[in-house]
Protein backbone atom coordinates (compact mmCIF):
# COMPACT_ATOMS: atom_id res chain seq x y z
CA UNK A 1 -67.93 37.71 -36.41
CA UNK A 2 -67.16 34.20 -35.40
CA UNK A 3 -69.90 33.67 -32.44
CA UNK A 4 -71.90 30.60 -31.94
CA UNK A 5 -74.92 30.24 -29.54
CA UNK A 6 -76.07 27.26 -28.17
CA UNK A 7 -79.68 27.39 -26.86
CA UNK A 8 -81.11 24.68 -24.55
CA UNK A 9 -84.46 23.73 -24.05
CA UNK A 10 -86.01 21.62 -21.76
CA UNK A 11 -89.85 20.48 -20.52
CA UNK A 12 -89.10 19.57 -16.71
CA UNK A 13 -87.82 23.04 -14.83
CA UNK A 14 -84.96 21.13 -13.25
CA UNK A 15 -83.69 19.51 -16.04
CA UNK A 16 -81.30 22.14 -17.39
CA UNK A 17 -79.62 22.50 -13.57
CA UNK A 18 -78.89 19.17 -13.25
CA UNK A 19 -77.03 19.34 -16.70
CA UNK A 20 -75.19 22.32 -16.84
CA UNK A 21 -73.65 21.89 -12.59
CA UNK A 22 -72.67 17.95 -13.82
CA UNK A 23 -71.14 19.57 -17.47
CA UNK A 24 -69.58 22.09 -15.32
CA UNK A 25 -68.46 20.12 -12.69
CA UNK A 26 -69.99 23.29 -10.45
CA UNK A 27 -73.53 24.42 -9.60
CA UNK A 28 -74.85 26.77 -12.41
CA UNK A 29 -77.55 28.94 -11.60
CA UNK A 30 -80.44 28.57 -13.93
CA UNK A 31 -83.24 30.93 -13.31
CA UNK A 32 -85.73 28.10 -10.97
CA UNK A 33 -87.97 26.79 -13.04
CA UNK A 34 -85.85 27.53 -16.48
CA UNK A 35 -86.87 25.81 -19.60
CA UNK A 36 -84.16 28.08 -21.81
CA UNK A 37 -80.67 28.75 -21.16
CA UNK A 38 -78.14 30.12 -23.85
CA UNK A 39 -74.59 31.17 -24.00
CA UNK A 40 -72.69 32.65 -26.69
CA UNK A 41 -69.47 31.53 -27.67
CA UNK A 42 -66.54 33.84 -29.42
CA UNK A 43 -64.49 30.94 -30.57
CA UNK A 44 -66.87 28.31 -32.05
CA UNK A 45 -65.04 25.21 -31.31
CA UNK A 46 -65.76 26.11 -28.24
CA UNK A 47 -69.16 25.06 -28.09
CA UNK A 48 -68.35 21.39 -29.12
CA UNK A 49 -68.20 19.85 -26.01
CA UNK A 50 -70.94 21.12 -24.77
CA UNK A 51 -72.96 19.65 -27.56
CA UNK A 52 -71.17 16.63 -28.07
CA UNK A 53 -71.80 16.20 -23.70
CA UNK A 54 -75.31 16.66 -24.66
CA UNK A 55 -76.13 14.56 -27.30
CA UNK A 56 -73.93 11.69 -25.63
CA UNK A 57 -76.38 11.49 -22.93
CA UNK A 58 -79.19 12.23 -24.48
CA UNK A 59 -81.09 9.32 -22.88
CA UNK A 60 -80.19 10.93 -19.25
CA UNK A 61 -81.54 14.87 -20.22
CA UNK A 62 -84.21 15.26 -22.20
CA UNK A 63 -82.62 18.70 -23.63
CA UNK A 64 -83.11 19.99 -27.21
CA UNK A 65 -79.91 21.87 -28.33
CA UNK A 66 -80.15 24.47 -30.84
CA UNK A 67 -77.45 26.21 -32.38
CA UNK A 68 -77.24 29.62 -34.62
CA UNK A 69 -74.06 30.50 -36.47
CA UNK A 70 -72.87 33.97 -36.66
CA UNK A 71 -76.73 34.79 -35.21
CA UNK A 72 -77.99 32.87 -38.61
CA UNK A 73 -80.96 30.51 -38.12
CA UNK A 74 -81.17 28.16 -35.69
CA UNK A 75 -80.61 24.41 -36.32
CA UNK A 76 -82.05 21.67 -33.97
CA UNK A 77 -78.87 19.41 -33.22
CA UNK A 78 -79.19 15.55 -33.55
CA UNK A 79 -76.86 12.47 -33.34
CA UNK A 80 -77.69 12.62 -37.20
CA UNK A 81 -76.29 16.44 -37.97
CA UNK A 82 -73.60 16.60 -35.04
CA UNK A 83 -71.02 15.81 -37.08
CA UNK A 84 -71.75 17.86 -39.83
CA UNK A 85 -72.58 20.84 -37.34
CA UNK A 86 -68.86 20.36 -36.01
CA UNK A 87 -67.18 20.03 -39.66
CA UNK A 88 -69.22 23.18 -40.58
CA UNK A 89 -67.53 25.48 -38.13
CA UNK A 90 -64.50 24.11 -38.77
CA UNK A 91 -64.41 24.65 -41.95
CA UNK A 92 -65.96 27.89 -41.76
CA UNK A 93 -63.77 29.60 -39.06
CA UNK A 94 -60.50 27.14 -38.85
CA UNK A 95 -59.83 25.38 -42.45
């Protein structure tokens, strides 16, 4: 099994709308007032952009990303562990 979620979490209920529908280039429909949203991803490279987005703007969003391996524990991702986060799954799925 090779998924990867990515769970984000935000304190302001429009926070995660305005991310996702500029990431996406599209609206994405959040449940209103959302403080969660998660996706799975079957091919774990995947879900580097979408982290990489994140954390490159992470003084526009406040948004907490987490993200569980093969439905492992989750690990808070920071501009200090992105890199290693990214090599890991690489590594683990690619190398």
């Amino acid at each position: 099994m090779r998924d990867v979620t990515i769970t984000l979490l935000s304190q302001k209920p429009s926070e995660l709308n305005n991310f996702l529908s500029r990431y996406f280039d599209e609206k994405v429909d959040v449940a209103e007032g959302a403080f969660m949203w998660s996706c799975i991803y079957k091919e774990p490279l995947a879900s580097v952009n979408l982290i990489s987005t994140l954390i490159d703007n992470n003084e526009k969003f406040k948004i907490e990303a987490l993200i569980s391996i093969e439905h492992l524990n989750s690990i808070k991702v920071s501009e200090e562990n992105i890199e290693d986060l990214i090599k890991l799954m690489y590594f683990k799925y690619y190398a």
